[in-house]
N, C-alpha and C. Protein backbone atom coordinates (compact mmCIF):
# COMPACT_ATOMS: atom_id res chain seq x y z
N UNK A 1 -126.21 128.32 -79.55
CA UNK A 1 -125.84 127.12 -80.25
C UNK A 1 -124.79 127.50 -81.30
N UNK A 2 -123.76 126.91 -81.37
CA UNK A 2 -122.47 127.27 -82.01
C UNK A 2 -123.26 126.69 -83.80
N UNK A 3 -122.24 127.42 -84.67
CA UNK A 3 -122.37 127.25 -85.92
C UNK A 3 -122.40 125.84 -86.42
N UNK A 4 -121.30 124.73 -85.89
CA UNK A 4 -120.92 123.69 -86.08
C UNK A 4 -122.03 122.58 -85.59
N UNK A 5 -122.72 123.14 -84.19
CA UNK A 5 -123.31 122.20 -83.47
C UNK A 5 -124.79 122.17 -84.13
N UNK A 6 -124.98 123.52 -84.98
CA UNK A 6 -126.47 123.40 -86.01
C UNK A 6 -125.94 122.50 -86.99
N UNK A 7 -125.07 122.88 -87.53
CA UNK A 7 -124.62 121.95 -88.50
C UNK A 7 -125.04 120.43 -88.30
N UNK A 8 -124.02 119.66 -87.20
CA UNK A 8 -124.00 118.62 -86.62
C UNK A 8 -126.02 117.95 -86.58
N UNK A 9 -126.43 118.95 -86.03
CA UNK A 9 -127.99 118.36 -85.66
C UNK A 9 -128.93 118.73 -87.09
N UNK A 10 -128.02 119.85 -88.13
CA UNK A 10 -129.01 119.64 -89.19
C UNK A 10 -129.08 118.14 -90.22
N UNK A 11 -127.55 118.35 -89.83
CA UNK A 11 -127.35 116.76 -90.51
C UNK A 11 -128.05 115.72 -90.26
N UNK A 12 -128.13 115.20 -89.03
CA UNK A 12 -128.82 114.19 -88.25
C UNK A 12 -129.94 114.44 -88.83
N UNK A 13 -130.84 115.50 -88.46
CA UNK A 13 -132.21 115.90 -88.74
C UNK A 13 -132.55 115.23 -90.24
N UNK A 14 -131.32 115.41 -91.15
CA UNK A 14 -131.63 115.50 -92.72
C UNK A 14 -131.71 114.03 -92.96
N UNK A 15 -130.77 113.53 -92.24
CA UNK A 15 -130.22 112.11 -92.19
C UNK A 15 -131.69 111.15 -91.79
N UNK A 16 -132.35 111.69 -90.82
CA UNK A 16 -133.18 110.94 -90.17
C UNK A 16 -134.38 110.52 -91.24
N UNK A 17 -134.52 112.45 -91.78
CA UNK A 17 -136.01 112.45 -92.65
C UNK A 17 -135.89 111.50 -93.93
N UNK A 18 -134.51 111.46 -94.34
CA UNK A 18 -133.98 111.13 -95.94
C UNK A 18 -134.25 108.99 -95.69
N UNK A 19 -133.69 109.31 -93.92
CA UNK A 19 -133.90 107.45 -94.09
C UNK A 19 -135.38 106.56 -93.72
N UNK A 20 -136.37 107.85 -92.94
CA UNK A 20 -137.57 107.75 -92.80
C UNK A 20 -138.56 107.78 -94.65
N UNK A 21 -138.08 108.28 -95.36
CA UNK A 21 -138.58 109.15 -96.37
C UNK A 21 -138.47 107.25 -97.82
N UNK A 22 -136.65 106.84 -97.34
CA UNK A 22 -136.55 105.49 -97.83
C UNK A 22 -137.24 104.57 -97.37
N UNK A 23 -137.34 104.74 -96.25
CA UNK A 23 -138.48 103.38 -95.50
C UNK A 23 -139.52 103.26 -95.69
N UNK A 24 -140.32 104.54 -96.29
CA UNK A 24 -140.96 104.69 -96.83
C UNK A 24 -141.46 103.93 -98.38
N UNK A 25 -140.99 104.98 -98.78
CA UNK A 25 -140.57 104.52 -100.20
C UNK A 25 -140.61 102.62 -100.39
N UNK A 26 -139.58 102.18 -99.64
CA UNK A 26 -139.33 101.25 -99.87
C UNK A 26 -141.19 100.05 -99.27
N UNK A 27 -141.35 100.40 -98.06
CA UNK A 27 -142.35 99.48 -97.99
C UNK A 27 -143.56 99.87 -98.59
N UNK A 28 -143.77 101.11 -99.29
CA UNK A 28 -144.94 100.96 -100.38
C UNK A 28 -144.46 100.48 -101.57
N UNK A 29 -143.60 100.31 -102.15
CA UNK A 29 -142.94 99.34 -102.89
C UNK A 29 -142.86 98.23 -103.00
N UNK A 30 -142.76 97.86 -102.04
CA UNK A 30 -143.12 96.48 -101.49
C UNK A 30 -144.43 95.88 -102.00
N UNK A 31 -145.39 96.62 -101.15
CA UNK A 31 -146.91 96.10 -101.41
C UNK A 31 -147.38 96.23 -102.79
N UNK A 32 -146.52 96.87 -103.98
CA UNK A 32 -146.68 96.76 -104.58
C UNK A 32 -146.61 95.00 -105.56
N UNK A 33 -147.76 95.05 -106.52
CA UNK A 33 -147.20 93.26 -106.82
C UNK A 33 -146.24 93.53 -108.18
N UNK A 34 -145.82 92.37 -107.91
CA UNK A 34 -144.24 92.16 -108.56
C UNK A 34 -144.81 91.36 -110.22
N UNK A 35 -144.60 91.80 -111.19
CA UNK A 35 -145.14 91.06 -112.29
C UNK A 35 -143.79 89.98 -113.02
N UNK A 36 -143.95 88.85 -113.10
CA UNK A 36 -142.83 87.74 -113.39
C UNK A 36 -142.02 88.12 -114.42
N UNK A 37 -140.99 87.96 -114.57
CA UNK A 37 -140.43 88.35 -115.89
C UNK A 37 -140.80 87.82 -117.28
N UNK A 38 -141.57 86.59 -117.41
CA UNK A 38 -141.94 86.20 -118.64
C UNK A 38 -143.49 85.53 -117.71
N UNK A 39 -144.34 85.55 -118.15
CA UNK A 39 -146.05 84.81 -118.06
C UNK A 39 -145.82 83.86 -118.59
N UNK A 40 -145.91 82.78 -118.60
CA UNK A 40 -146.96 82.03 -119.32
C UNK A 40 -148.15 82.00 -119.76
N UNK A 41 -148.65 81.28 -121.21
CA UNK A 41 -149.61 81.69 -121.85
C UNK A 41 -150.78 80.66 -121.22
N UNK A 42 -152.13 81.61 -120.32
CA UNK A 42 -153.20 80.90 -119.27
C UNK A 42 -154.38 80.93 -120.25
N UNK A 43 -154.60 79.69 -120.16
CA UNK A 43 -156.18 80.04 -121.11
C UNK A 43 -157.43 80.61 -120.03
N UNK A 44 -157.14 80.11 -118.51
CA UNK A 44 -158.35 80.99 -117.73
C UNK A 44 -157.48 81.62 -116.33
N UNK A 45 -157.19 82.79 -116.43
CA UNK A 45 -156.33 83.43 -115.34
C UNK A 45 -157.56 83.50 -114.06
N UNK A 46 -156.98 82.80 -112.85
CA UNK A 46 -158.27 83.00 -111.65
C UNK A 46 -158.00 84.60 -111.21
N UNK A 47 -157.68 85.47 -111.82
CA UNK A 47 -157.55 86.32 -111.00
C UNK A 47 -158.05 87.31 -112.01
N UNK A 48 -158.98 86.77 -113.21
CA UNK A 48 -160.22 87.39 -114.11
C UNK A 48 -160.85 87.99 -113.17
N UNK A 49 -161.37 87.34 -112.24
CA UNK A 49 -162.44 87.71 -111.18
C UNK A 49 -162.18 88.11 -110.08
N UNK A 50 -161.75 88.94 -109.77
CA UNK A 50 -161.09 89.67 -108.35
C UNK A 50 -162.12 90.95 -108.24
N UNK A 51 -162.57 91.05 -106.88
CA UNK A 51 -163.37 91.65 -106.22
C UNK A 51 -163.20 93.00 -107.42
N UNK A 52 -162.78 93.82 -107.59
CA UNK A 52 -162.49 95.02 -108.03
C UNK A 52 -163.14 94.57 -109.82
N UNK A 53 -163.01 93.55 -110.15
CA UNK A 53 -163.55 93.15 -111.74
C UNK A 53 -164.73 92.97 -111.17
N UNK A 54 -165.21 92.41 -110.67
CA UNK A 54 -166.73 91.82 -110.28
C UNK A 54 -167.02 92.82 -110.17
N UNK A 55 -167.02 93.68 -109.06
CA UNK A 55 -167.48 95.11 -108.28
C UNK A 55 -168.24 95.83 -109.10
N UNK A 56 -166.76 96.27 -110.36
CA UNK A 56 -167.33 97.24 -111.41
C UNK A 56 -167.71 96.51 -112.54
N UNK A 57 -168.11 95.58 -112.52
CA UNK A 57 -168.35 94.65 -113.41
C UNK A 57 -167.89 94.67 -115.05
N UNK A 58 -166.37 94.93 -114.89
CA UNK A 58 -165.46 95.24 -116.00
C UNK A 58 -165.80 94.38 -117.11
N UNK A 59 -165.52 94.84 -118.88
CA UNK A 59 -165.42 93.81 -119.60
C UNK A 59 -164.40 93.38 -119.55
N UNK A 60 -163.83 92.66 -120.17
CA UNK A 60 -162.35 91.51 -120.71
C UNK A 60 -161.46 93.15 -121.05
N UNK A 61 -161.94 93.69 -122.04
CA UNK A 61 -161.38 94.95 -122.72
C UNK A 61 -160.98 96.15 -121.48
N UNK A 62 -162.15 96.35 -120.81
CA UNK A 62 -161.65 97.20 -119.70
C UNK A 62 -160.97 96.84 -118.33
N UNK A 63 -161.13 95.42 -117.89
CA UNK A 63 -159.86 94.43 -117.18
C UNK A 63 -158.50 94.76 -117.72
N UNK A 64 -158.32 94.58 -118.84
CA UNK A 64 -157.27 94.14 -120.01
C UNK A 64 -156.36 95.90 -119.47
N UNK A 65 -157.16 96.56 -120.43
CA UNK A 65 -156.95 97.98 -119.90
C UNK A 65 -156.24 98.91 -118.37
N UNK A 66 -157.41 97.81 -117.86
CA UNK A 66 -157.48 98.45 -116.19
C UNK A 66 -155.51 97.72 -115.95
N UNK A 67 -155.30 96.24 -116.51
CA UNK A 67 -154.05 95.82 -115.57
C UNK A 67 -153.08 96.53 -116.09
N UNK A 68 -153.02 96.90 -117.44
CA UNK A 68 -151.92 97.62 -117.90
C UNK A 68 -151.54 99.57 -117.71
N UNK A 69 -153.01 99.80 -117.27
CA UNK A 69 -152.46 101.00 -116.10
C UNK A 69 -152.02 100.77 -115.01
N UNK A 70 -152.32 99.73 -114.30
CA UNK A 70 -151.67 99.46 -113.14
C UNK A 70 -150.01 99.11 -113.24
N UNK A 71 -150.06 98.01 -114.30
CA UNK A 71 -148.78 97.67 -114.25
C UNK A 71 -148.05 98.88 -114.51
N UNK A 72 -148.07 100.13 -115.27
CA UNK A 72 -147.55 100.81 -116.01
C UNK A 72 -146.91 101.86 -114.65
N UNK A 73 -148.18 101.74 -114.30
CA UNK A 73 -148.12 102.79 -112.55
C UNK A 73 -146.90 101.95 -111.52
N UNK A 74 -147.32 100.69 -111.60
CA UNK A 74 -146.03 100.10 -110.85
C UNK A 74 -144.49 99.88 -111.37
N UNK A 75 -144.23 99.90 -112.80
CA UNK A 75 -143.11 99.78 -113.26
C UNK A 75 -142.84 101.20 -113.24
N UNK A 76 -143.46 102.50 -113.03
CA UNK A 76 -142.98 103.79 -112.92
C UNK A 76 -142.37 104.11 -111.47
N UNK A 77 -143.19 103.17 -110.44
CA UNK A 77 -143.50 103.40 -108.81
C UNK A 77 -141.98 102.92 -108.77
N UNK A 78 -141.45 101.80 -109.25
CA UNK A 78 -140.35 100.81 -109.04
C UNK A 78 -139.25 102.00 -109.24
N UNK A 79 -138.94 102.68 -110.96
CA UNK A 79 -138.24 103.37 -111.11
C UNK A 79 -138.10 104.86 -110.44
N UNK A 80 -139.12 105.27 -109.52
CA UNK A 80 -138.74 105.89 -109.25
C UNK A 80 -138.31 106.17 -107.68
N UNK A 81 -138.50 104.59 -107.19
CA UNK A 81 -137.83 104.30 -106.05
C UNK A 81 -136.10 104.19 -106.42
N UNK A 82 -135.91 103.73 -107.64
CA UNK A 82 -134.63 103.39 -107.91
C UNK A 82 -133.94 104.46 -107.68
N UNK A 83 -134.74 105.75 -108.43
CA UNK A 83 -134.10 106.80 -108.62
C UNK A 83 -133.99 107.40 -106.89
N UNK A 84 -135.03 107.09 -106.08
CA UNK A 84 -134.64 108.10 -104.99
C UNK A 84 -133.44 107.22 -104.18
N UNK A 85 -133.09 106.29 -104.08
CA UNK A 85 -132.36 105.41 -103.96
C UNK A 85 -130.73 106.54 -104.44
N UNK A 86 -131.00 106.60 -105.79
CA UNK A 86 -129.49 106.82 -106.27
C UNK A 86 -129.24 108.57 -105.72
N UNK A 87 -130.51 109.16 -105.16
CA UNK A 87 -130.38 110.51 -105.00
C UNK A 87 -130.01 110.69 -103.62
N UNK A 88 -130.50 109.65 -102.69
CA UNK A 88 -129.56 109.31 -101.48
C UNK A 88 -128.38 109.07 -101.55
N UNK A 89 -128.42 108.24 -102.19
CA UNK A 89 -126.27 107.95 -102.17
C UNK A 89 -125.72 109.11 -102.79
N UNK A 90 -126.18 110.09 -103.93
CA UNK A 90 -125.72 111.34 -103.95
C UNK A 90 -125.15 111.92 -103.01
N UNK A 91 -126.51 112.18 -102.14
CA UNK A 91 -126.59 113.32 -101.22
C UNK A 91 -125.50 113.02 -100.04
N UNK A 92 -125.78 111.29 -99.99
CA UNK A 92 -124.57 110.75 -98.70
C UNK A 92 -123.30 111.48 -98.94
N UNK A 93 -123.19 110.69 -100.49
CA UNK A 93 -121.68 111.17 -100.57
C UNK A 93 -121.45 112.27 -100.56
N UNK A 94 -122.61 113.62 -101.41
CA UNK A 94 -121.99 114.96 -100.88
C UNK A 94 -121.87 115.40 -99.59
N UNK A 95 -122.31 114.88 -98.63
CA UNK A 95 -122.47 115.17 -97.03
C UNK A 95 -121.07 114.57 -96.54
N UNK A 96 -120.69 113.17 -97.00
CA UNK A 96 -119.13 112.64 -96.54
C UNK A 96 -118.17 113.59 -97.05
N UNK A 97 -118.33 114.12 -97.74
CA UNK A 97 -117.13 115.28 -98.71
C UNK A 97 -116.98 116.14 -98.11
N UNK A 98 -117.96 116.60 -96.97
CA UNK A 98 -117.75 118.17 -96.72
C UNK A 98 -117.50 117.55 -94.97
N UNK A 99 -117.83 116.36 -94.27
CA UNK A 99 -117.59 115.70 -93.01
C UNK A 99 -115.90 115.98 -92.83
N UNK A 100 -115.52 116.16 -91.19
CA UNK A 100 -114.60 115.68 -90.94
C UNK A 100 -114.38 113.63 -90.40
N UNK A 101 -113.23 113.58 -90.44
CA UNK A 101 -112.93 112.00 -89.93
C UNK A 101 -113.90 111.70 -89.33
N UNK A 102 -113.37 112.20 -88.36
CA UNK A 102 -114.38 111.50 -86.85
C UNK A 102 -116.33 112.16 -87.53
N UNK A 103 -116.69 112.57 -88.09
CA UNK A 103 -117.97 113.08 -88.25
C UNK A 103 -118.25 111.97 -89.56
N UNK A 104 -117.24 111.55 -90.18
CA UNK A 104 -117.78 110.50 -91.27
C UNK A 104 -117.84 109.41 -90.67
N UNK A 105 -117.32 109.06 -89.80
CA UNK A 105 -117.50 107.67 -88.49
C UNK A 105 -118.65 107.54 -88.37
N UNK A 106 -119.17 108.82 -87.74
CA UNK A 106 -120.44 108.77 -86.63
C UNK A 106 -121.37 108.64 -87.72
N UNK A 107 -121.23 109.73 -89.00
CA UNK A 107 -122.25 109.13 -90.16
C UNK A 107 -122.43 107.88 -90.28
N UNK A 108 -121.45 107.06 -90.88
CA UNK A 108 -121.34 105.56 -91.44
C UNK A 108 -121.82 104.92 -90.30
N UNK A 109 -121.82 104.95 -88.91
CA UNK A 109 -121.98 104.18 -87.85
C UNK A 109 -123.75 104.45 -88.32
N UNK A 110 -124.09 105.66 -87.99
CA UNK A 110 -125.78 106.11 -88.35
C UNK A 110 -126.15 105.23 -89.33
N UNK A 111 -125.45 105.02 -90.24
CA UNK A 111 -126.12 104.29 -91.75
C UNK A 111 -126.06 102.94 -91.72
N UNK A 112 -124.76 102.75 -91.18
CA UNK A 112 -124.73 100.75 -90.72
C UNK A 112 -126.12 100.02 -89.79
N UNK A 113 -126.41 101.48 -88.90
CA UNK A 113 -127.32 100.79 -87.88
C UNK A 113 -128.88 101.25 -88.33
N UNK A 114 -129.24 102.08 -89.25
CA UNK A 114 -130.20 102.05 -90.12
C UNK A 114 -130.57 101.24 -90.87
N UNK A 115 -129.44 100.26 -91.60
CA UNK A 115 -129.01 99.25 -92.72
C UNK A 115 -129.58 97.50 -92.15
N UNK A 116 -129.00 98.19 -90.53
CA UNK A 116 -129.48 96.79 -90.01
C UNK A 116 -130.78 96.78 -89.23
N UNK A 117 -131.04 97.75 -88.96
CA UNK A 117 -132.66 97.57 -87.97
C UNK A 117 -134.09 97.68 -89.58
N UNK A 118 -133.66 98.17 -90.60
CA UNK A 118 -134.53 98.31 -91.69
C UNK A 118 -134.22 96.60 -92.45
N UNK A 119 -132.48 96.04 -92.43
CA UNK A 119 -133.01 94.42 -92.51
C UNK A 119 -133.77 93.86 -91.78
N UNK A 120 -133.63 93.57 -90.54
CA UNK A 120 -134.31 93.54 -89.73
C UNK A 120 -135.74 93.16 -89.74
N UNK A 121 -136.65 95.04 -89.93
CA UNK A 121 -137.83 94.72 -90.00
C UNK A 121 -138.31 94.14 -91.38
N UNK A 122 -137.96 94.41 -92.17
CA UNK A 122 -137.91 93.34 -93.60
C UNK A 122 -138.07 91.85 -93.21
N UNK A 123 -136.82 91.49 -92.43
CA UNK A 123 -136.90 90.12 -91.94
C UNK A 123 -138.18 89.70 -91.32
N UNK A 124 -138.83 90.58 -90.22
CA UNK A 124 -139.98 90.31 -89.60
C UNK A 124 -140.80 90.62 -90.13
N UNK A 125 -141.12 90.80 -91.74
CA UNK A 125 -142.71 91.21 -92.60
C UNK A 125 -142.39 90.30 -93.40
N UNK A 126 -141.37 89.69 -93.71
CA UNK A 126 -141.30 88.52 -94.59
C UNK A 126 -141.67 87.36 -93.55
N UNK A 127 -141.01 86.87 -92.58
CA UNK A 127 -141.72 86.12 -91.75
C UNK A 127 -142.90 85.71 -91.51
N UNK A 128 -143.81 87.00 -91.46
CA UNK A 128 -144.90 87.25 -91.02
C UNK A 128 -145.97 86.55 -92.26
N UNK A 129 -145.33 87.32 -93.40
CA UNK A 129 -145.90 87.08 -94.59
C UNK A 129 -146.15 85.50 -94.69
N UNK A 130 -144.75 84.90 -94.74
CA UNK A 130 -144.80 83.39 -95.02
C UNK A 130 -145.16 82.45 -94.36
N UNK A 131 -145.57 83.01 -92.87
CA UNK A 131 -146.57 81.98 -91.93
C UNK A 131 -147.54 82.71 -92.01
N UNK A 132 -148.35 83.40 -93.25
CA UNK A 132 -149.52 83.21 -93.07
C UNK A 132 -149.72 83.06 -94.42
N UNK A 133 -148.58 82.92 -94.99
CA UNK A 133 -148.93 82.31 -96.31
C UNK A 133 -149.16 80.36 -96.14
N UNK A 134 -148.08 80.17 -95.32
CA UNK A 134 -148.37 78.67 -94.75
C UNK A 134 -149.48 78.13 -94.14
N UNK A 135 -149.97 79.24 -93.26
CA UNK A 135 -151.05 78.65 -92.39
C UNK A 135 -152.77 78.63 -93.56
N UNK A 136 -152.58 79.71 -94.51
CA UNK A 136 -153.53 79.38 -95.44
C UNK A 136 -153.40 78.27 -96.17
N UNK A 137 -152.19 77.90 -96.89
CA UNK A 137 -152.24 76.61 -97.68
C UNK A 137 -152.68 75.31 -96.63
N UNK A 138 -152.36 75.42 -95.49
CA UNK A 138 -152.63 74.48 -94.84
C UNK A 138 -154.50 74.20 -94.70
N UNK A 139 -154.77 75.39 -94.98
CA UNK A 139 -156.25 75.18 -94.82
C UNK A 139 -156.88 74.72 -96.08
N UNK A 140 -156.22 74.70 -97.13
CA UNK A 140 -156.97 74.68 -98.53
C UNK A 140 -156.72 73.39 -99.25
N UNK A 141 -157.60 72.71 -100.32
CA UNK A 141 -157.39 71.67 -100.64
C UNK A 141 -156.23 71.30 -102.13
N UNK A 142 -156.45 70.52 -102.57
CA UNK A 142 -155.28 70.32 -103.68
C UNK A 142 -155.18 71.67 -104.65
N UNK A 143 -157.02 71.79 -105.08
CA UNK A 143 -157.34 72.78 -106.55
C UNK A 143 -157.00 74.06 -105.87
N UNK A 144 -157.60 74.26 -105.00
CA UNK A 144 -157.63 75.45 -104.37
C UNK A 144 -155.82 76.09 -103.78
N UNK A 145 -154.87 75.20 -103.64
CA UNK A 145 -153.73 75.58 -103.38
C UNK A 145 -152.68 75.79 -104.34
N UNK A 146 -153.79 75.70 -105.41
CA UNK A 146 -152.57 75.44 -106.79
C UNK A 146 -153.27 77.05 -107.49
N UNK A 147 -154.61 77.27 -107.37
CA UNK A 147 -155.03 78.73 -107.99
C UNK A 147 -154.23 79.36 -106.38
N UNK A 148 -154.30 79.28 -105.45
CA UNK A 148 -153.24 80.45 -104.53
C UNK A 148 -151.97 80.40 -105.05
N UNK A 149 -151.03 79.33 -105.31
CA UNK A 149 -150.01 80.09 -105.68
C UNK A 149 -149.81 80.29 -106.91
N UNK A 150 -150.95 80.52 -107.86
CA UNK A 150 -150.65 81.10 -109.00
C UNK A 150 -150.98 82.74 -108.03
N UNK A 151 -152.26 82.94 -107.62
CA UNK A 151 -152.65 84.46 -107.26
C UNK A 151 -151.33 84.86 -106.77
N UNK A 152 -150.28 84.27 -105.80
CA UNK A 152 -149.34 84.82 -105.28
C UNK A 152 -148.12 85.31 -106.02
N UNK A 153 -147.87 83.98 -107.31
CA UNK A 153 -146.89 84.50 -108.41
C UNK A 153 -147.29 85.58 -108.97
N UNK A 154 -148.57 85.60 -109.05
CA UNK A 154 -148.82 86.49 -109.72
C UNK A 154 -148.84 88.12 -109.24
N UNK A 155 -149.38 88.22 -108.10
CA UNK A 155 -149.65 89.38 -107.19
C UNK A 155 -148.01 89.89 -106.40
N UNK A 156 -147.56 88.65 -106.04
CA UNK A 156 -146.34 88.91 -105.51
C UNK A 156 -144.71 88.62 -105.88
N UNK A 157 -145.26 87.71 -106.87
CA UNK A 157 -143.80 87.72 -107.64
C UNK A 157 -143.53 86.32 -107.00
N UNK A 158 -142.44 85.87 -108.32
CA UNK A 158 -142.10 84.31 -108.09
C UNK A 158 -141.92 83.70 -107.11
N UNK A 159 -140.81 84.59 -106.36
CA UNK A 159 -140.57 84.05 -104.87
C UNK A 159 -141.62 84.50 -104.16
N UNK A 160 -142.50 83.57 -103.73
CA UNK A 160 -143.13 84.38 -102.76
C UNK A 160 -142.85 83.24 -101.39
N UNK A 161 -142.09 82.96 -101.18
CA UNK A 161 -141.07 82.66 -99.48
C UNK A 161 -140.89 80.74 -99.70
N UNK A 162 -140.47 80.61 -98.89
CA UNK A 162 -140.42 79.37 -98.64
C UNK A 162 -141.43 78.55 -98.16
N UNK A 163 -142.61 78.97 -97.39
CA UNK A 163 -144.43 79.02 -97.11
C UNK A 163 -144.36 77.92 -98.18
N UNK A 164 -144.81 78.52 -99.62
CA UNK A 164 -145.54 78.43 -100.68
C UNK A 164 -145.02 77.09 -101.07
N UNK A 165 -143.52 77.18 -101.22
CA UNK A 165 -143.12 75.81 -102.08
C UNK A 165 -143.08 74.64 -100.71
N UNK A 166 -143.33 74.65 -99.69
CA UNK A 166 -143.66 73.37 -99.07
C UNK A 166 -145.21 72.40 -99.42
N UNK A 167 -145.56 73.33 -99.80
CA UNK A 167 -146.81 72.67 -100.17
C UNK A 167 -147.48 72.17 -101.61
């Protein structure tokens, strides 16, 4: 195997793990919940009582506690997706610097069609998400559809699809 042609397949190889490694990254990120940019002030939040408060039968004080490690864990989780984010486009660009022409083609072609099969499946988990976010509201009554899409603003962030606001 010629010098060039390891080269060629270490790249790929690096290329593959670095965009497996984002896809990653990115859909545990995801599942992470999204906290609104400003709350409003709730005098009874339904989501006091979520299996995990009941379970351990938390006080107010150790709830209180418990969300602000979490949140703290997720606003760290966020930044440091950001950061692997910016350590990819590093690495891209040091890899385009040292590419010939035709080898920065075949890169950029690799990354366009990564760019679009990862929209893509995004497209089909958001989908997924919002018809079964639909098909629940459809089952639930006035009270009961108004505490879901608070749980959802809340758990998932404002937008949570087009589902939610038809109902």
């Amino acid at each position: 195997m010629t010098k060039t042609r390891r080269f060629e397949l270490l790249l790929i190889i690096v290329t593959v793990l670095s965009l497996g490694a984002g896809l990653m990254a990115g859909l545990l990120t995801s599942r992470l919940p999204a906290t609104p940019a400003t709350q409003p002030a709730v005098v009874s939040n339904p989501l006091d009582h979520t299996p995990l408060v009941e379970e351990l039968n938390l006080s107010t004080q150790q709830r209180d506690q418990m969300k602000q490690i979490w949140e703290t864990a997720k606003t760290s989780a966020v930044g440091t997706y950001t950061n692997a984010e910016k350590l990819q486009k590093g690495r891209d660009d040091a890899i385009l610097k040292i590419l010939t022409e035709e080898q920065k083609a075949q890169f950029e072609k690799i990354a366009r069609d990564y760019a679009d099969r990862y929209n893509q499946l995004q497209s089909e988990r958001n989908k997924v998400f919002n018809d079964a976010v639909e098909r629940t509201l459809s089952l639930l009554n006035d009270t009961q559809k108004e505490k879901y899409r608070e749980i959802l603003r809340t758990h998932v962030g404002a937008s949570v699809g087009s589902a939610a606001a038809k109902y």
